[in-house]
PDB file of N, CA and C in Angstrom:
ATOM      1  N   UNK A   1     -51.267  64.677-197.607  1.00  0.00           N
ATOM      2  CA  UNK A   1     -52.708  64.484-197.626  1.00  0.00           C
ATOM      3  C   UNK A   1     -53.021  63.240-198.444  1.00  0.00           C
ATOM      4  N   UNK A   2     -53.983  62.309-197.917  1.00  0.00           N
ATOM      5  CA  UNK A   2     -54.373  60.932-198.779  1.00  0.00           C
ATOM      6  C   UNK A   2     -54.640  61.159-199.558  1.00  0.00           C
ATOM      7  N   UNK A   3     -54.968  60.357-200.600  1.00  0.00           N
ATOM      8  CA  UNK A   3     -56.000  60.447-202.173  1.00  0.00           C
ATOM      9  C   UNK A   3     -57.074  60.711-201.553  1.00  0.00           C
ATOM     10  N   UNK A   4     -57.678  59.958-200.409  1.00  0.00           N
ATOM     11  CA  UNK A   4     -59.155  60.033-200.437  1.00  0.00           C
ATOM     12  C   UNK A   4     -59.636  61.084-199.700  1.00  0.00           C
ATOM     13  N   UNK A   5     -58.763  61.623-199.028  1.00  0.00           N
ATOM     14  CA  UNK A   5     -59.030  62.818-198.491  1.00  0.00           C
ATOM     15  C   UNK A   5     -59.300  63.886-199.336  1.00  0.00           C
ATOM     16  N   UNK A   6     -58.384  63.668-200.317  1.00  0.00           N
ATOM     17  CA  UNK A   6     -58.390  65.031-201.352  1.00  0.00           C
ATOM     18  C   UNK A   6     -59.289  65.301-202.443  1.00  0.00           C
ATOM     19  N   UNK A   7     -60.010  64.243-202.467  1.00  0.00           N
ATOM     20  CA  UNK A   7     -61.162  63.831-203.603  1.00  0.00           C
ATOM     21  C   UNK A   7     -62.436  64.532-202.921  1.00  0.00           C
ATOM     22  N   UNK A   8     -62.390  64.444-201.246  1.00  0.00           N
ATOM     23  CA  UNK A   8     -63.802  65.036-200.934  1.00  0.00           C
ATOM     24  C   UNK A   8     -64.497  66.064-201.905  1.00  0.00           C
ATOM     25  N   UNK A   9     -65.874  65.959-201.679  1.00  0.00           N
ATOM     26  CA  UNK A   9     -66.626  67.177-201.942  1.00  0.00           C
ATOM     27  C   UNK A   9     -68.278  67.342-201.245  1.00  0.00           C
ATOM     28  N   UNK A  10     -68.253  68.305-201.516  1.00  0.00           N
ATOM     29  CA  UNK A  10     -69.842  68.629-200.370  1.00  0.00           C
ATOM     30  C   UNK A  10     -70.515  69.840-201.264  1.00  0.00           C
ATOM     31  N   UNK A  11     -71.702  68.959-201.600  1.00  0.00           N
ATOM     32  CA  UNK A  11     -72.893  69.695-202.045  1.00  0.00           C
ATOM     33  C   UNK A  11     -73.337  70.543-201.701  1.00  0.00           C
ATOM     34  N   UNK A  12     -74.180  71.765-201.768  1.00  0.00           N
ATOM     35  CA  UNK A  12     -74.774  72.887-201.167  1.00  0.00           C
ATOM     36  C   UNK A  12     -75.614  73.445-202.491  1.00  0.00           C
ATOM     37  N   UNK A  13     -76.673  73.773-201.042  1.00  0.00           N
ATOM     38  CA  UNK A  13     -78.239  74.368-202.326  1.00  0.00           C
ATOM     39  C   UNK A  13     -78.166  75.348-201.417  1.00  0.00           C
ATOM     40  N   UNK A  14     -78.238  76.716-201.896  1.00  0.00           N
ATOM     41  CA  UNK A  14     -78.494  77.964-202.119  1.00  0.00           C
ATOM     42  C   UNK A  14     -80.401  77.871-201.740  1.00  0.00           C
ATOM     43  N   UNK A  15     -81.099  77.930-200.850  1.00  0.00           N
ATOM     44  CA  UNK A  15     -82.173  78.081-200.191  1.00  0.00           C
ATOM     45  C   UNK A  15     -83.171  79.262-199.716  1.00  0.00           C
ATOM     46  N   UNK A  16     -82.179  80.206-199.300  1.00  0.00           N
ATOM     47  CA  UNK A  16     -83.288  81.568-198.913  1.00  0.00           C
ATOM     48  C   UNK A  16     -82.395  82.505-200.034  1.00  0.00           C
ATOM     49  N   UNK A  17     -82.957  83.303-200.242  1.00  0.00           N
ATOM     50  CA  UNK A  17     -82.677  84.937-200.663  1.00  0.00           C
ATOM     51  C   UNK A  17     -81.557  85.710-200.005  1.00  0.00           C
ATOM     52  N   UNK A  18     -80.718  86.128-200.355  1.00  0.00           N
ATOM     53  CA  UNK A  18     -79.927  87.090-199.199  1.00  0.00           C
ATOM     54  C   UNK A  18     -80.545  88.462-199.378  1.00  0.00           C
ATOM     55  N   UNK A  19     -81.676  88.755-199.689  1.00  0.00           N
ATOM     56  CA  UNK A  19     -82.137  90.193-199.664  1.00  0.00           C
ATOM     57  C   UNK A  19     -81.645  90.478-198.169  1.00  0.00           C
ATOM     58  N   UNK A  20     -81.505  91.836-198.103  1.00  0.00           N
ATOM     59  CA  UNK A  20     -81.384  92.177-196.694  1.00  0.00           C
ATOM     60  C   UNK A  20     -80.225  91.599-195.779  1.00  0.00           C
ATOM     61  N   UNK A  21     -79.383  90.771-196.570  1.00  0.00           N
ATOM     62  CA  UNK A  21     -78.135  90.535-195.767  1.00  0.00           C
ATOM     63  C   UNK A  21     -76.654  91.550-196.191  1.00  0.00           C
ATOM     64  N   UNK A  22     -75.479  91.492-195.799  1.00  0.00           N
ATOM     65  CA  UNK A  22     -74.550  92.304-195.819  1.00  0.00           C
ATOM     66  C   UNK A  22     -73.693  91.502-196.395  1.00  0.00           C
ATOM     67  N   UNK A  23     -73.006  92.706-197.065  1.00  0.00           N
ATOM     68  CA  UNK A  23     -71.833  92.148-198.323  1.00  0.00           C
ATOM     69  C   UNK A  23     -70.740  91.253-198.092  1.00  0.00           C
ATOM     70  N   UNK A  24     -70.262  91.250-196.969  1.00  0.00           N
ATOM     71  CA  UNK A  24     -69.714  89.507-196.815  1.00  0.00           C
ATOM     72  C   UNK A  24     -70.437  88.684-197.179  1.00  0.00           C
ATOM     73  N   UNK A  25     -72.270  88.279-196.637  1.00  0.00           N
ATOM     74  CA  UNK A  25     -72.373  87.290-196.871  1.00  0.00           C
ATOM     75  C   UNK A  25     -72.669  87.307-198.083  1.00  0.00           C
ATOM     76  N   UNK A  26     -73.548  88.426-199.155  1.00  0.00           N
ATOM     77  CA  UNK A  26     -73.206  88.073-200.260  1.00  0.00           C
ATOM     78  C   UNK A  26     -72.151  87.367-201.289  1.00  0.00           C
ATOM     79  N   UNK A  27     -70.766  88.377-201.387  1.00  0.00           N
ATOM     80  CA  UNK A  27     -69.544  87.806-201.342  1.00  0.00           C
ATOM     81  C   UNK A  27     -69.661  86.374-201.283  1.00  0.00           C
ATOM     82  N   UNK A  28     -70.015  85.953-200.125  1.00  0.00           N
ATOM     83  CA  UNK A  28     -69.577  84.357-199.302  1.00  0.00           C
ATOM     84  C   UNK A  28     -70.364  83.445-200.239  1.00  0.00           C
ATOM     85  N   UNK A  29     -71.832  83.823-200.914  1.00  0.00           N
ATOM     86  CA  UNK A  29     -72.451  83.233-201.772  1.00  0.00           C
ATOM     87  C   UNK A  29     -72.053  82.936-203.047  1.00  0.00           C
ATOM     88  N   UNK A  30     -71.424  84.078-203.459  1.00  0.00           N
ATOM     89  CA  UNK A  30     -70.990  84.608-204.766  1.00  0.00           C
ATOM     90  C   UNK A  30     -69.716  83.889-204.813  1.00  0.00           C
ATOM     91  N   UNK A  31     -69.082  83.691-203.795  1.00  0.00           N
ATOM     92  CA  UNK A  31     -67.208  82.815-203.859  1.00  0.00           C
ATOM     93  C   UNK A  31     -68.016  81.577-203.591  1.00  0.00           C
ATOM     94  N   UNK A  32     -68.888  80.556-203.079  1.00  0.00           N
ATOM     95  CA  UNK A  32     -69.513  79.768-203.347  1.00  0.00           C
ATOM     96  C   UNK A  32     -69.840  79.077-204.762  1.00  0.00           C
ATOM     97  N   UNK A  33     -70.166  80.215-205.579  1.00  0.00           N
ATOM     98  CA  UNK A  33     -70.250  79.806-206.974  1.00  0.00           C
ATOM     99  C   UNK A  33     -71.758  79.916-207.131  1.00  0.00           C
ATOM    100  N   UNK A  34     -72.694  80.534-206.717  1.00  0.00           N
ATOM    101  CA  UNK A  34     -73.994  80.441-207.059  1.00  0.00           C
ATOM    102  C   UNK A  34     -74.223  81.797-207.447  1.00  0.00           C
ATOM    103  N   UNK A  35     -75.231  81.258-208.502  1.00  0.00           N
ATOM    104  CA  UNK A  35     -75.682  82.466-209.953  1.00  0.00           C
ATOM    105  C   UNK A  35     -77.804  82.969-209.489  1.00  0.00           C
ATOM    106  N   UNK A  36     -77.871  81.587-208.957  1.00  0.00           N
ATOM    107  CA  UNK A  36     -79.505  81.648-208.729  1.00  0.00           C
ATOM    108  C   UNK A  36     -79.649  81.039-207.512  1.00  0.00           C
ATOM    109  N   UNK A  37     -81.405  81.484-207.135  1.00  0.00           N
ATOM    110  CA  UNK A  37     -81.316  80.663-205.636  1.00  0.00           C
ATOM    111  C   UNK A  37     -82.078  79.188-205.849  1.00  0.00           C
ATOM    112  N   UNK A  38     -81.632  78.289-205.260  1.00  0.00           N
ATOM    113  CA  UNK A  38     -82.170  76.718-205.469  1.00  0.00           C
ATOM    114  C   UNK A  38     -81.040  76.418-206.358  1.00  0.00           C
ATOM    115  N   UNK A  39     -80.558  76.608-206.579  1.00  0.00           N
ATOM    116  CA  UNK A  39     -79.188  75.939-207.151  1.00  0.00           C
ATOM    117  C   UNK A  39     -78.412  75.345-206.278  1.00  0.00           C
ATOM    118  N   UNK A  40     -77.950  73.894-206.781  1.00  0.00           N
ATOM    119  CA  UNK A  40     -77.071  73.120-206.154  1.00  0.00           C
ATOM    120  C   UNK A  40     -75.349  73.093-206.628  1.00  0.00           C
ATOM    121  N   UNK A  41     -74.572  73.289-205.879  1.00  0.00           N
ATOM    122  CA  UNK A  41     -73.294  73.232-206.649  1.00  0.00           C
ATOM    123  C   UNK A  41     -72.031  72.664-205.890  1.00  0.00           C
ATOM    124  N   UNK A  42     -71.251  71.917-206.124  1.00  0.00           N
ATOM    125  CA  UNK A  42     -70.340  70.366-206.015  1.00  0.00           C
ATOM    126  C   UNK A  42     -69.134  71.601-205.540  1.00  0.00           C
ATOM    127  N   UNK A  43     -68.525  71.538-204.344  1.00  0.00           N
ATOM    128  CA  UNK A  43     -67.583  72.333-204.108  1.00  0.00           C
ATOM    129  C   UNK A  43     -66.228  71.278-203.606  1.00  0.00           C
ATOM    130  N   UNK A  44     -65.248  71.824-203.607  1.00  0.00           N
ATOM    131  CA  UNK A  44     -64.208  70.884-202.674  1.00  0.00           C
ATOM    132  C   UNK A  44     -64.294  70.526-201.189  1.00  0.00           C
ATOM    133  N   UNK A  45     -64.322  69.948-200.445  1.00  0.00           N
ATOM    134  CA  UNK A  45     -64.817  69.594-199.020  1.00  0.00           C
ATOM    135  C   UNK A  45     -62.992  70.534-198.588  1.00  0.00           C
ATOM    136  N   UNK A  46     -62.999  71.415-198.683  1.00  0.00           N
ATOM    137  CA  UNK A  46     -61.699  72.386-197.689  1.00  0.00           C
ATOM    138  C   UNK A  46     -62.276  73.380-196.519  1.00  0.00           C
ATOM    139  N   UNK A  47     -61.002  73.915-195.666  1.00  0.00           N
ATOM    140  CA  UNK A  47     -61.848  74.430-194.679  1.00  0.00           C
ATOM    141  C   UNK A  47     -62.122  75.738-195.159  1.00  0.00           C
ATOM    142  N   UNK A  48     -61.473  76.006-196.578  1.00  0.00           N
ATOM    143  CA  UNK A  48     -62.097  77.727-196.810  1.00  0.00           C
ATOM    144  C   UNK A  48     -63.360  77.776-197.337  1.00  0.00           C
ATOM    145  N   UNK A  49     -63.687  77.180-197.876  1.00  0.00           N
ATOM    146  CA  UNK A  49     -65.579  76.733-198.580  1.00  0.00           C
ATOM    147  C   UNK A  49     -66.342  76.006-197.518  1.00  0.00           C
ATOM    148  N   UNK A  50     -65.857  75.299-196.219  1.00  0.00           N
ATOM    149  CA  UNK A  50     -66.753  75.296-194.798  1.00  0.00           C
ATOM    150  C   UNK A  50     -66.784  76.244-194.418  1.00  0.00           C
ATOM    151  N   UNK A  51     -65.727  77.318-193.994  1.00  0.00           N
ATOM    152  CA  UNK A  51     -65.985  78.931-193.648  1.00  0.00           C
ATOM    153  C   UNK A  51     -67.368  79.751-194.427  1.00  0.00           C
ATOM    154  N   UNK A  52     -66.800  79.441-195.328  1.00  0.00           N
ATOM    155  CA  UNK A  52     -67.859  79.922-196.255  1.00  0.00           C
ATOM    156  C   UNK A  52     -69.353  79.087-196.086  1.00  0.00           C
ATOM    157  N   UNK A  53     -69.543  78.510-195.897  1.00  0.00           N
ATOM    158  CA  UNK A  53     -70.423  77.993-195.612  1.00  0.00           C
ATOM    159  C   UNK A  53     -71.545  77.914-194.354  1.00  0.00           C
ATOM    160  N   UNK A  54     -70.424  78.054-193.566  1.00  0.00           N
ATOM    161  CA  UNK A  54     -70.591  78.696-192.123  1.00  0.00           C
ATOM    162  C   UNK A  54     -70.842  79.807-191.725  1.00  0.00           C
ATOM    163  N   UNK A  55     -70.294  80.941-192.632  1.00  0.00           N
ATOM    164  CA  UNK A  55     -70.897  82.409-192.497  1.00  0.00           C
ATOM    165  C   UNK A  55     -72.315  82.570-192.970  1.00  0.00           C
ATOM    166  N   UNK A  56     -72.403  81.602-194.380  1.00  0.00           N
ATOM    167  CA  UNK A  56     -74.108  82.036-194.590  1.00  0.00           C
ATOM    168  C   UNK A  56     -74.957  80.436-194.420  1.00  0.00           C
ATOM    169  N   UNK A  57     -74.571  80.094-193.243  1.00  0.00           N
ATOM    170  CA  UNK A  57     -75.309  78.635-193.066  1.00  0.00           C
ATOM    171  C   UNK A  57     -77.155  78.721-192.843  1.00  0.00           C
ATOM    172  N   UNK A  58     -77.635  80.157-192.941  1.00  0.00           N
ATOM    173  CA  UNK A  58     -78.846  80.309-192.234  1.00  0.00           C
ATOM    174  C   UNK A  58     -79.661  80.166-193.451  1.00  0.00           C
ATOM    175  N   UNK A  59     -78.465  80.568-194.814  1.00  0.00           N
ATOM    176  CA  UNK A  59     -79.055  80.610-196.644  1.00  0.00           C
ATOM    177  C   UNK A  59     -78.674  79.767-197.429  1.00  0.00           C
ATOM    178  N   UNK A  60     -77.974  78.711-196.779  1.00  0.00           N
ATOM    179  CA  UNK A  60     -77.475  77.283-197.937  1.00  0.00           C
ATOM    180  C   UNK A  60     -77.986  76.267-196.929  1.00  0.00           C
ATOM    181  N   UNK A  61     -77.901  75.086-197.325  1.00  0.00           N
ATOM    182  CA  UNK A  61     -78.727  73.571-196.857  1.00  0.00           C
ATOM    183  C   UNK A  61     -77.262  72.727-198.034  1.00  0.00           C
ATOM    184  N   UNK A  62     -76.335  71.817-196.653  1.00  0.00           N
ATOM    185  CA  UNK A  62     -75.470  70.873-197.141  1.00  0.00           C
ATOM    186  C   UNK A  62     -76.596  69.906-197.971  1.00  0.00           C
ATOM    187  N   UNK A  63     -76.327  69.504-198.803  1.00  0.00           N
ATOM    188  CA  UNK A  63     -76.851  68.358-199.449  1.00  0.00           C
ATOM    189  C   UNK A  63     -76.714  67.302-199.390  1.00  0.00           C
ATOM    190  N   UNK A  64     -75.238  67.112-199.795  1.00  0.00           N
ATOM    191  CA  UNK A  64     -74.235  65.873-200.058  1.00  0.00           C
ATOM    192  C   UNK A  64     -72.641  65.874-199.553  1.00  0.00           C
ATOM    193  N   UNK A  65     -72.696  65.100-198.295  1.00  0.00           N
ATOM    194  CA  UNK A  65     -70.935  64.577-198.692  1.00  0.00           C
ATOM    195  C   UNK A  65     -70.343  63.245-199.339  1.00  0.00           C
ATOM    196  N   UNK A  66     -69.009  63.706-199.735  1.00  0.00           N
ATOM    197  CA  UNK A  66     -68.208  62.614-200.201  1.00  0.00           C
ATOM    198  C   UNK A  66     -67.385  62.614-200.047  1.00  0.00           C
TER     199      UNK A  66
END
């Protein structure tokens, strides 16, 4: 894997509430790394935190890549 490949990272803000959603996607929030909602937080650009991202894409908003 390149250097510059491995440096990626991709932003994500935490946007709706998961009231009323099911414990994966909680989970999926919670292995995300978010404590509150509107919080932004710097993750590694890998495909297990796009999964993750992808399961609760309807409650996070990408921010930033790099």
């Amino acid at each position: 894997m390149s250097a510059a490949k491995k440096d990626r990272t991709i932003k994500i803000q935490w946007v709706v509430s998961f009231i009323g959603c099911t414990r994966d996607m909680r989970a999926a929030i919670r292995g995300l790394g978010f404590r509150r909602l509107e919080q932004t937080v710097e993750r590694p650009d890998t495909p297990a935190i796009r999964g993750m991202v992808r399961k609760v894409r309807h409650l996070v908003k990408v921010v930033g890549e790099n």
